[in-house]
Protein backbone atom coordinates (compact mmCIF):
# COMPACT_ATOMS: atom_id res chain seq x y z
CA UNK A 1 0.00 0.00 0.00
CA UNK A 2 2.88 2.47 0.95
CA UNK A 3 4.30 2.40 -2.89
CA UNK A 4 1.22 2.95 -4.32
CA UNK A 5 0.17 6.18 -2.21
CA UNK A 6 3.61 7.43 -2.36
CA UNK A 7 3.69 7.04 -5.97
CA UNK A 8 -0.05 9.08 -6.40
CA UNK A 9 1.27 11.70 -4.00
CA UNK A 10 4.44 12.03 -5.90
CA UNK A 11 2.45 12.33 -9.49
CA UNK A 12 0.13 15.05 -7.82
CA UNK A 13 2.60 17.04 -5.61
CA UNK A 14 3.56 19.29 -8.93
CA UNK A 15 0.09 18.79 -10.71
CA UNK A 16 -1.67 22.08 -11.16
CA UNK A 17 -4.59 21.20 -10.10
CA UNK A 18 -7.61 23.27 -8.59
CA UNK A 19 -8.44 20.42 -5.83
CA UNK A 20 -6.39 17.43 -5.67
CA UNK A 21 -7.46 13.95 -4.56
CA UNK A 22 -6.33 10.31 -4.27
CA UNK A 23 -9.21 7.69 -3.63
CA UNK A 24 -6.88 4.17 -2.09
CA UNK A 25 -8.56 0.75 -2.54
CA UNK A 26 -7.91 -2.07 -0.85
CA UNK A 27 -8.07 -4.46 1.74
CA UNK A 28 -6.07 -2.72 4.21
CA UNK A 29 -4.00 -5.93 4.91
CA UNK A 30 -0.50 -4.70 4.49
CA UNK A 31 2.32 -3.04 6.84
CA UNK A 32 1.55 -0.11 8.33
CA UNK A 33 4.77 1.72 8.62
CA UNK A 34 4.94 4.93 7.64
CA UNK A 35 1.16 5.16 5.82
CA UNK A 36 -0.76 7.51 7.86
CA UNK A 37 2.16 9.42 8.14
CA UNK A 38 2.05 9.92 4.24
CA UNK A 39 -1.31 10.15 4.47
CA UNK A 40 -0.91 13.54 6.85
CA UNK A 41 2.12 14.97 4.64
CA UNK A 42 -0.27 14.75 1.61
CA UNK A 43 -2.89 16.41 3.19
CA UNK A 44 -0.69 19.16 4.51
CA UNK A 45 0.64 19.59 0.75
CA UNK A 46 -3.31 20.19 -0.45
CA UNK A 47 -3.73 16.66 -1.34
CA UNK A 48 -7.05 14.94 0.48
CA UNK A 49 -6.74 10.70 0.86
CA UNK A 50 -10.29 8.83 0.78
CA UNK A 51 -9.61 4.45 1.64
CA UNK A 52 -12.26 2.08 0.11
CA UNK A 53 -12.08 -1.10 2.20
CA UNK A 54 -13.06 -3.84 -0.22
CA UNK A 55 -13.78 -7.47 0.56
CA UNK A 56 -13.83 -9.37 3.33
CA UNK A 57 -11.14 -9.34 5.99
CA UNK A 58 -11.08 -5.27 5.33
CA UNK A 59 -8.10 -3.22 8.12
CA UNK A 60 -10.56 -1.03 8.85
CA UNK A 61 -8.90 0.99 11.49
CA UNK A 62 -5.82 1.08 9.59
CA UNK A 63 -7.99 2.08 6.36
CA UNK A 64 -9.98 4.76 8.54
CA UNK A 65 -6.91 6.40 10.18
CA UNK A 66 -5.56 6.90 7.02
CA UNK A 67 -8.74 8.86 5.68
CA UNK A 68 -8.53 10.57 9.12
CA UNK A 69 -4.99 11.65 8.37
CA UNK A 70 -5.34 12.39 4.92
CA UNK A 71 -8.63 14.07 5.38
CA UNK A 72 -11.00 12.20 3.50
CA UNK A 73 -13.41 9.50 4.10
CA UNK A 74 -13.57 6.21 4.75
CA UNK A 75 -15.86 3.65 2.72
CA UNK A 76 -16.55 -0.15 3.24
CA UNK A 77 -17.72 -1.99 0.40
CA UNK A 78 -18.42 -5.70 0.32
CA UNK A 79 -20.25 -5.20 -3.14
CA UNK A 80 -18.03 -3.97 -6.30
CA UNK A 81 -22.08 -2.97 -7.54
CA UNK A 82 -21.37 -0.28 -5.25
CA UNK A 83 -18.07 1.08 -6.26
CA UNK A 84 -19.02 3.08 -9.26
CA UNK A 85 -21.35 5.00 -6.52
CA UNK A 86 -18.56 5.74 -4.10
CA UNK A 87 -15.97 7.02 -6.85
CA UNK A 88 -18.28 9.61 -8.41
CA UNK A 89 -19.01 11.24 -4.96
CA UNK A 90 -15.06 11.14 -4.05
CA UNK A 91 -14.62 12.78 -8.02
């Protein structure tokens, strides 16, 4: 998870962009080091971080601490039917 929200705040850090945004899903099962740390540094740098928990076995207090940090929202979704939903409200 770290590489992957590293590598969207990287892309967006020099984007000029009116509102920027990175919407994380996954299961949540992965090493925490370091994540809601990033989370926090790309919020301070204008970027928001929403987690979409999918599946069963979802981290969600690792997945929620992260939106916390990052300033977004946290979704749980055991349904992809209801993905489409959640991404248009977080674009």
């Amino acid at each position: 998870i770290f590489s992957a929200l590293d590598a969207a705040y990287q892309d967006l850090v020099p984007a000029e962009a009116r509102r920027k945004h990175i919407v994380l899903l996954t299961d949540g099962n992965s090493g925490a080091d370091g994540l809601t740390d990033l989370a926090a540094t790309a919020f301070s740098a204008g970027i928001s971080v929403t987690t979409v928990g999918f599946g069963t076995g979802v981290n969600e207090e690792l997945l929620a601490s992260l939106a916390a940090a990052g300033g977004g929202r946290f979704h749980r979704v055991d349904d992809a039917l209801h993905l489409p939903r959640i991404f248009t409200r977080e674009t």
